[in-house]
N, C-alpha and C. Protein backbone atom coordinates (compact mmCIF):
# COMPACT_ATOMS: atom_id res chain seq x y z
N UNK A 1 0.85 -1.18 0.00
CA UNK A 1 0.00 0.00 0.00
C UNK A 1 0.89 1.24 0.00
N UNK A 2 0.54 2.13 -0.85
CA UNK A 2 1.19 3.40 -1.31
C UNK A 2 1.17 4.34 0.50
N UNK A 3 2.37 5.18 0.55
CA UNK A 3 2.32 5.81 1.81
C UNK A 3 1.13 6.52 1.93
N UNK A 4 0.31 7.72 1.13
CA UNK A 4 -0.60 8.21 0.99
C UNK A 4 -1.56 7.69 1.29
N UNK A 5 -1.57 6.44 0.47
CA UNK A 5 -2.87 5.72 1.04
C UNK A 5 -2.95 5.68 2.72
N UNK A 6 -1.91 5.05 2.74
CA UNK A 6 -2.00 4.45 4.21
C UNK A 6 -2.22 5.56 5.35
N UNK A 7 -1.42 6.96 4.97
CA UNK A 7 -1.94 8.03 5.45
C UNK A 7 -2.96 8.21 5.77
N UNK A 8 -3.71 8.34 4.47
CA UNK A 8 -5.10 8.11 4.50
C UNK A 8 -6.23 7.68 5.03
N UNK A 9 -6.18 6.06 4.94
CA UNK A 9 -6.79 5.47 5.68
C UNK A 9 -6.65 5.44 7.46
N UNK A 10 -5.63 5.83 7.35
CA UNK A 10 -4.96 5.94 9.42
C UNK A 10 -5.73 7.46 9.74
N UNK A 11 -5.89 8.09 8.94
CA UNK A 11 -6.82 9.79 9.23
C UNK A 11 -8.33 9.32 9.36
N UNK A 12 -8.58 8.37 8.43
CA UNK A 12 -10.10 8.55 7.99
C UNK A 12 -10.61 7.50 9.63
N UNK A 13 -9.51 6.26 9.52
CA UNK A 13 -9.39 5.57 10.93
C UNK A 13 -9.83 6.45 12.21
N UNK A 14 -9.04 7.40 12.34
CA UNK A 14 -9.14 8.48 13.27
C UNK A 14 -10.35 9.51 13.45
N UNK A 15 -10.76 9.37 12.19
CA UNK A 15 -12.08 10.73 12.36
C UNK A 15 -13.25 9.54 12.50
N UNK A 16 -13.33 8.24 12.54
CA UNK A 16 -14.46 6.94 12.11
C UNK A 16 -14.57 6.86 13.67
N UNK A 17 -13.29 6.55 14.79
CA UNK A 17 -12.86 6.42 16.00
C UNK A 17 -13.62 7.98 16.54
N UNK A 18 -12.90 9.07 16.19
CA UNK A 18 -13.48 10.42 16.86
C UNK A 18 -15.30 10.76 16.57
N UNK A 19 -15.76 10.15 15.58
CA UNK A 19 -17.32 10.22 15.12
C UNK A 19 -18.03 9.10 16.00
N UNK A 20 -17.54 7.90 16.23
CA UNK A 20 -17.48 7.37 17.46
C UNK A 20 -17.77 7.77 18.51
N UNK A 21 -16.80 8.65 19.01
CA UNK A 21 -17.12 8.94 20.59
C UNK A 21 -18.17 9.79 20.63
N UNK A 22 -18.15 10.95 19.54
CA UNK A 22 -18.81 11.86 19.40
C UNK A 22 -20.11 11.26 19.83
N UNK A 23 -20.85 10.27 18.72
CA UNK A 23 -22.06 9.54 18.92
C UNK A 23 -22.14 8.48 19.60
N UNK A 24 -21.05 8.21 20.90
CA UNK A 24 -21.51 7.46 22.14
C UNK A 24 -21.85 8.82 22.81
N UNK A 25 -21.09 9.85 22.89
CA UNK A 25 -21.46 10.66 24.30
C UNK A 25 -22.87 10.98 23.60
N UNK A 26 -23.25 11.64 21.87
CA UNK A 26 -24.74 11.76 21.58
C UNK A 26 -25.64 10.61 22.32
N UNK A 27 -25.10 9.74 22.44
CA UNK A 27 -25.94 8.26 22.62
C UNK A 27 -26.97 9.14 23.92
N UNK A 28 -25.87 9.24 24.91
CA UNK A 28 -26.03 9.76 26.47
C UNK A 28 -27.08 10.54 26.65
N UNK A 29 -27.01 11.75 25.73
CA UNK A 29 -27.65 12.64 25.61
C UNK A 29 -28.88 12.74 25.45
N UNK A 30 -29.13 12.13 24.29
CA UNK A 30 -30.32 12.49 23.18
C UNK A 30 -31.15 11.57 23.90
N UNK A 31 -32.49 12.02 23.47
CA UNK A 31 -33.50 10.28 23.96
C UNK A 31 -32.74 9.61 22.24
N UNK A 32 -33.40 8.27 23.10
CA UNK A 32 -32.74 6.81 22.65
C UNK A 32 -33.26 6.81 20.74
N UNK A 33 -34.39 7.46 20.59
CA UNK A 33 -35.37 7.40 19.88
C UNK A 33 -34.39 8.48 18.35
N UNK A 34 -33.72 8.60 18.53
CA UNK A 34 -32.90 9.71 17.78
C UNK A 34 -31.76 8.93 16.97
N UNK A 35 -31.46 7.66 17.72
CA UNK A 35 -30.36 6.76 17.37
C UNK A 35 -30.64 5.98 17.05
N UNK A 36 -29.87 5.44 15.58
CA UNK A 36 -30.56 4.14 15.27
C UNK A 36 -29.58 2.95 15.70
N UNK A 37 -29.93 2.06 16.26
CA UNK A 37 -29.19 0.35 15.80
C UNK A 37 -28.02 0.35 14.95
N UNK A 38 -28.05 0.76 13.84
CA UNK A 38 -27.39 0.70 12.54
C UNK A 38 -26.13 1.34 12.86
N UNK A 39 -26.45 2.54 13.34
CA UNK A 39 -24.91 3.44 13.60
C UNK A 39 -23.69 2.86 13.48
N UNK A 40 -23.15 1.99 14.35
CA UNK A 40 -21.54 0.91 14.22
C UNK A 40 -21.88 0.74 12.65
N UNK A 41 -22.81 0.23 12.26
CA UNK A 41 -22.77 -0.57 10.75
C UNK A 41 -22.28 0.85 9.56
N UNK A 42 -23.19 2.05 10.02
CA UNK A 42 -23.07 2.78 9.35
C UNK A 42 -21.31 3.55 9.07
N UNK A 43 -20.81 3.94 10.42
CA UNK A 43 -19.41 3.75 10.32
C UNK A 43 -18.74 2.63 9.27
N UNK A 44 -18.84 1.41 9.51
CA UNK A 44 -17.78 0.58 8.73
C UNK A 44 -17.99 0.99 7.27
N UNK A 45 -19.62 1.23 6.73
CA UNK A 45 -19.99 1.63 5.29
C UNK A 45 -18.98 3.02 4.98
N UNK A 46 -19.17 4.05 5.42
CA UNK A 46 -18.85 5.40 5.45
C UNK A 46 -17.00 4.99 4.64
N UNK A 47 -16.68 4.46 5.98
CA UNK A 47 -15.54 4.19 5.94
C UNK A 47 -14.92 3.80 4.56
N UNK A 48 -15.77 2.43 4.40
CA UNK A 48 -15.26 1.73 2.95
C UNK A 48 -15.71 2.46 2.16
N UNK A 49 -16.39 2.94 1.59
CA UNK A 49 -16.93 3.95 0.98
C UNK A 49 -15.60 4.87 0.29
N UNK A 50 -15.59 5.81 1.12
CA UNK A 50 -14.41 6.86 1.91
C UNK A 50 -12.98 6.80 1.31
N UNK A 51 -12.48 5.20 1.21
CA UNK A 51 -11.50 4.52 1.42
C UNK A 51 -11.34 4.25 0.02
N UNK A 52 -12.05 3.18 -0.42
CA UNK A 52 -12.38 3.08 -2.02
C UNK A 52 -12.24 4.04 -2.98
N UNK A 53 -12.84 5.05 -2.55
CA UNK A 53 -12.70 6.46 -3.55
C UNK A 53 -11.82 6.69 -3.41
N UNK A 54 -11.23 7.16 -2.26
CA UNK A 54 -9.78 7.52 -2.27
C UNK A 54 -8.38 7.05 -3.16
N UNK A 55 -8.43 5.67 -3.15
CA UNK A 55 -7.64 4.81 -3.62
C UNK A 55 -7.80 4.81 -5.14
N UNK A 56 -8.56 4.91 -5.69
CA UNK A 56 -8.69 5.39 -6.84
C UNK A 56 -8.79 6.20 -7.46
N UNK A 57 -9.15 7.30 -6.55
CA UNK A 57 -8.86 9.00 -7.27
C UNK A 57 -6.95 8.84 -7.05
N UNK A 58 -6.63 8.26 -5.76
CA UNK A 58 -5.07 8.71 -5.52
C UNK A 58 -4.57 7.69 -7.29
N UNK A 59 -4.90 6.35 -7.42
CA UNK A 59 -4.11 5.76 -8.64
C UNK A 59 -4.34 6.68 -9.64
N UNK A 60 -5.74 8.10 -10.15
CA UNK A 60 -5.79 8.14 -11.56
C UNK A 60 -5.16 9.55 -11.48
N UNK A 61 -4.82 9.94 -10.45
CA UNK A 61 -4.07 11.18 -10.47
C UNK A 61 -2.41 10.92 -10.34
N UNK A 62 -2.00 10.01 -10.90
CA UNK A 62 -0.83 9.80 -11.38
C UNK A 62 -0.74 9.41 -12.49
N UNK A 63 -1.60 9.29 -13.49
CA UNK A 63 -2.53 9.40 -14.53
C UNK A 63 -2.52 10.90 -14.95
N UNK A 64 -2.66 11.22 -16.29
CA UNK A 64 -3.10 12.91 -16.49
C UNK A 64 -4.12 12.98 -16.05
N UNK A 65 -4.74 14.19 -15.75
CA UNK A 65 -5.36 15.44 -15.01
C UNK A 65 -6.58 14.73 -15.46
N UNK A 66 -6.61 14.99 -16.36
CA UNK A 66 -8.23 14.27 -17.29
C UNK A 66 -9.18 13.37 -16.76
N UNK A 67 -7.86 12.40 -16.36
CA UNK A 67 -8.35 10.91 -15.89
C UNK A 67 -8.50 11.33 -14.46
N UNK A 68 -8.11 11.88 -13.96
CA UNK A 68 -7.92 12.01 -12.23
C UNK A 68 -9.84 13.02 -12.68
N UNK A 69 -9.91 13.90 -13.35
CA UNK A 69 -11.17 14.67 -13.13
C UNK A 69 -12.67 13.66 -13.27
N UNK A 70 -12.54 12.99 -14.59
CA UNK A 70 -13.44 11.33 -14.91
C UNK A 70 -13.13 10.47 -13.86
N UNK A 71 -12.23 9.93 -13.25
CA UNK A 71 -12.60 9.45 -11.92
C UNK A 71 -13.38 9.95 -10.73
N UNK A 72 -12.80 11.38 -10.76
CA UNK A 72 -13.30 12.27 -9.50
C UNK A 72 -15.10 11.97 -9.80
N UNK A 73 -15.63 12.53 -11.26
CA UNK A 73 -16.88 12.59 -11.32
C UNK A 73 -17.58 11.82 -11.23
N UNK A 74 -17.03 10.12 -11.65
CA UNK A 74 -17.67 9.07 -11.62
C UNK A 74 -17.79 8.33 -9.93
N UNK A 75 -16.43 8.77 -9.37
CA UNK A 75 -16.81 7.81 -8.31
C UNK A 75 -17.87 9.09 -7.07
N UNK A 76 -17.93 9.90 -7.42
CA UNK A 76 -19.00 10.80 -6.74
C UNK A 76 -20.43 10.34 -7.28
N UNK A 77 -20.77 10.42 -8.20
CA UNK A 77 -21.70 10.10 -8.90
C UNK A 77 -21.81 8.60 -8.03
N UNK A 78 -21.31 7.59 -8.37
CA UNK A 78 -21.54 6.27 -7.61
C UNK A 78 -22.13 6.50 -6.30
N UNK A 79 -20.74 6.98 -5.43
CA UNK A 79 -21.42 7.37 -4.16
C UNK A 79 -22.84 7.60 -3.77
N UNK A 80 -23.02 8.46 -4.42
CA UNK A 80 -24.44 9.72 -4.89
C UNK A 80 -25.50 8.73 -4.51
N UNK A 81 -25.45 7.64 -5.86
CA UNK A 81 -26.37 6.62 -5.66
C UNK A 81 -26.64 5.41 -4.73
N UNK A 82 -25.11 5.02 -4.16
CA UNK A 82 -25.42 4.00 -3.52
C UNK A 82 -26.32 4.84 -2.10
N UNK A 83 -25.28 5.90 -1.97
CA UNK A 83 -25.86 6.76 -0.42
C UNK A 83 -27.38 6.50 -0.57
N UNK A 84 -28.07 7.14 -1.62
CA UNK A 84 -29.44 6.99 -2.03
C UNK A 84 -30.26 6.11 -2.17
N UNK A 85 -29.58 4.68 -2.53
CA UNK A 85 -29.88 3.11 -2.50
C UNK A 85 -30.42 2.84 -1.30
N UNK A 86 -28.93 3.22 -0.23
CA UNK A 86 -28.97 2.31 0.84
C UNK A 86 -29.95 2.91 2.05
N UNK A 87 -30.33 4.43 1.89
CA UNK A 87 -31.20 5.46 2.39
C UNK A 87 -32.95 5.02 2.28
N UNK A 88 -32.60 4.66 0.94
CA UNK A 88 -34.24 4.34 0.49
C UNK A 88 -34.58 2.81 1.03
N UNK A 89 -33.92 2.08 0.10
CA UNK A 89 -33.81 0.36 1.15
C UNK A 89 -33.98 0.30 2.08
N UNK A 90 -33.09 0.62 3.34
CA UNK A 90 -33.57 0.48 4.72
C UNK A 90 -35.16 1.47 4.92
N UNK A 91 -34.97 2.28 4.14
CA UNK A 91 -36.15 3.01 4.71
C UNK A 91 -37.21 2.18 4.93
N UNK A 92 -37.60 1.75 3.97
CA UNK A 92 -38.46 0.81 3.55
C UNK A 92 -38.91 -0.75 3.96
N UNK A 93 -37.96 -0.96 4.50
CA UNK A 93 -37.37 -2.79 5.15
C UNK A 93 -37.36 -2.37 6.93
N UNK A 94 -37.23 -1.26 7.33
CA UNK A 94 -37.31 -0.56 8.46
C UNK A 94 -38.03 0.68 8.97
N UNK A 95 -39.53 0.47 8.79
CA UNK A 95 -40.22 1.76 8.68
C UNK A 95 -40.08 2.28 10.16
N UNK A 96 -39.84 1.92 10.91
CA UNK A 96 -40.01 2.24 12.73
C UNK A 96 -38.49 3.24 13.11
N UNK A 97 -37.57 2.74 12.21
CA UNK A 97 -35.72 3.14 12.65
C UNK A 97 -35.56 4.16 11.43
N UNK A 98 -36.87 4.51 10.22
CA UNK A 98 -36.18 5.31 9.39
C UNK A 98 -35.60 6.64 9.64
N UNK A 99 -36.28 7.43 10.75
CA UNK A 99 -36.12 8.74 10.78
C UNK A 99 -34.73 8.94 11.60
N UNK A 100 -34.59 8.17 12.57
CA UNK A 100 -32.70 7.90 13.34
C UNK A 100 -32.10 7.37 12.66
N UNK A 101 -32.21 6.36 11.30
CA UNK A 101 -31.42 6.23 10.38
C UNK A 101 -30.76 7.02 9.55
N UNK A 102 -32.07 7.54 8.94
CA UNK A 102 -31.92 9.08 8.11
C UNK A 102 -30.54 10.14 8.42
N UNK A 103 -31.37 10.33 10.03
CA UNK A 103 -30.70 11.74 10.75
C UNK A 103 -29.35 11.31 11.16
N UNK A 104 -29.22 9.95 11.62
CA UNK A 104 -27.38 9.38 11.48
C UNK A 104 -26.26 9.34 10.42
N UNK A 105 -27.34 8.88 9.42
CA UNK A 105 -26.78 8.67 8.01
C UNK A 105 -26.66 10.14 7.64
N UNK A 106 -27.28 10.88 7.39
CA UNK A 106 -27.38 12.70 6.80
C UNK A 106 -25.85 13.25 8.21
N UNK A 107 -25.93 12.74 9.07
CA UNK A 107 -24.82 12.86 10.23
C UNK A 107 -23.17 12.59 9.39
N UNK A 108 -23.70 11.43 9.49
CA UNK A 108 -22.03 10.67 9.04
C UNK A 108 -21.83 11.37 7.72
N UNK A 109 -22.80 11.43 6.39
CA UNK A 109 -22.57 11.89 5.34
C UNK A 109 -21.63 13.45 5.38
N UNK A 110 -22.51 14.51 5.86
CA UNK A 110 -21.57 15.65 6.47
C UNK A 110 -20.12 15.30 6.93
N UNK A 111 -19.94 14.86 7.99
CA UNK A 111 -18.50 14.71 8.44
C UNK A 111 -17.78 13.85 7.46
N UNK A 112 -17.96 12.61 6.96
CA UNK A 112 -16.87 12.24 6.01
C UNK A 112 -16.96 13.11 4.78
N UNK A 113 -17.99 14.02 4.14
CA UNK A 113 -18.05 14.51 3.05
C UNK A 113 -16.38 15.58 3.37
N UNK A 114 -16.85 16.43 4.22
CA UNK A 114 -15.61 17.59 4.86
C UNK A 114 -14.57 17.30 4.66
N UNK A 115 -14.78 15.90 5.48
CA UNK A 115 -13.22 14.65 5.53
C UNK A 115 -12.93 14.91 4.24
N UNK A 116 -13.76 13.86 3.28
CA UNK A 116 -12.48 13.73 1.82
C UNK A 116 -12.35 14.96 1.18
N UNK A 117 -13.23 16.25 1.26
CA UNK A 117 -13.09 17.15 0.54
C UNK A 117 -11.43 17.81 0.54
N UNK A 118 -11.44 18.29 1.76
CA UNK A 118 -10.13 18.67 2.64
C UNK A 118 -9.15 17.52 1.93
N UNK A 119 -9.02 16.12 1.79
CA UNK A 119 -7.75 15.05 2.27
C UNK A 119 -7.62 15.19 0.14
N UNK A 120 -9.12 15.28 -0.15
CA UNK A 120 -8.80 15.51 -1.93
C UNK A 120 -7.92 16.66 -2.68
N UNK A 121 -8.38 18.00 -1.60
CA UNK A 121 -7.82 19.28 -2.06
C UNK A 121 -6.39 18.50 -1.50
N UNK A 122 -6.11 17.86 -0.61
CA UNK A 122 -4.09 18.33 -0.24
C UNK A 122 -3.42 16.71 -1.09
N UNK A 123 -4.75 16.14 -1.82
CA UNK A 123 -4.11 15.35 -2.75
C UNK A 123 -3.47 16.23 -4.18
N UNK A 124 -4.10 16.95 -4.76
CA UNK A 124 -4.49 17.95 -6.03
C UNK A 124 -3.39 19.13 -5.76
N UNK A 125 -3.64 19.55 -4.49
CA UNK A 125 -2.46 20.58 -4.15
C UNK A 125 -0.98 20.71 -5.21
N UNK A 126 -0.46 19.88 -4.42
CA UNK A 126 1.18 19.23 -5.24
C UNK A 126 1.26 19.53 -6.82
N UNK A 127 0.13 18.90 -7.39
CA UNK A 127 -0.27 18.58 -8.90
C UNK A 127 -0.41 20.29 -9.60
N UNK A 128 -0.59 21.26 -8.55
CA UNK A 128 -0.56 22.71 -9.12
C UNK A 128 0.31 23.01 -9.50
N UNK A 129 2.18 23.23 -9.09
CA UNK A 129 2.90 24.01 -9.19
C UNK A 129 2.88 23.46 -10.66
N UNK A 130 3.86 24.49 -11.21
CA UNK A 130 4.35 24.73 -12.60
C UNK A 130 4.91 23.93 -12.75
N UNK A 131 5.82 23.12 -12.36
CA UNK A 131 6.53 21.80 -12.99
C UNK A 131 4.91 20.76 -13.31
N UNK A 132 4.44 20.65 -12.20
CA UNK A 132 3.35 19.44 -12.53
C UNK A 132 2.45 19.12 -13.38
N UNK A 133 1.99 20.92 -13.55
CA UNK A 133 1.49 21.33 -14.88
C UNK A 133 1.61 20.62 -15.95
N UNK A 134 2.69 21.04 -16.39
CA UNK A 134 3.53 21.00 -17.56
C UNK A 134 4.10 19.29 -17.51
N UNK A 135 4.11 18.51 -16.94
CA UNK A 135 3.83 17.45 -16.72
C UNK A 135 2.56 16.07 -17.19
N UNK A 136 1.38 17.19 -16.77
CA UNK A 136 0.06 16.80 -17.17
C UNK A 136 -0.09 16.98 -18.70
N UNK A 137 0.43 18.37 -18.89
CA UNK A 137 -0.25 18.94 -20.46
C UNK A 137 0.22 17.74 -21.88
């Protein structure tokens, strides 16, 4: 595994662990009725999710620019849908847990969205200066 990656995944590790505590101490807090069951499950998804994209935006951006932008769009687009798949499915298979599903899932979505936005920009960063450019073209 490429250092980046592994970077990577040891950050996203860290914010999966810190979203964690976050939503045990929420646990404490909130009535019970706010939280769904699913939550742990929803972490490991987020995660792989998260992880997957990553690993493949990081391979096509050593690739020209082009390919790194057609990856970027496609594996968002995927995302897009499964998020939407797996939103509607349970909804549906779980009418009693949808609305703490929802509001967990719309939870986690926010914080890892931030996550890769941020970990994508300081992938792309590097790829600016004028040598890299001119590299791509």
């Amino acid at each position: 595994m490429r250092s980046e990656i592994s970077k990577y995944a040891r950050r996203l590790l860290l914010l999966t662990f810190a979203a964690g505590i976050v939503s045990l101490a929420l646990f404490f807090v909130l009535p019970h009725a706010w939280i769904s069951p699913s939550l742990p499950f929803l972490f490991v998804f987020y995660y792989a999710c998260s992880l997957i994209s990553y690993i493949l935006l990081d391979r096509s951006i050593q690739n020209r620019i082009n390919r790194f932008i057609s990856v970027f769009m496609l594996t968002t687009a995927v995302k897009l849908f499964l998020y939407v798949a797996v939103m509607i499915i349970y909804a549906f298979v779980n009418r009693k847990d949808a609305i703490p599903f929802l509001l967990n899932f719309f939870f986690l979505y926010l914080v890892y969205t931030v996550f890769e936005v941020i970990q994508i920009v300081s992938l792309t960063r590097p790829a600016s200066s004028a040598d890299e450019k001119r590299k791509y073209s």
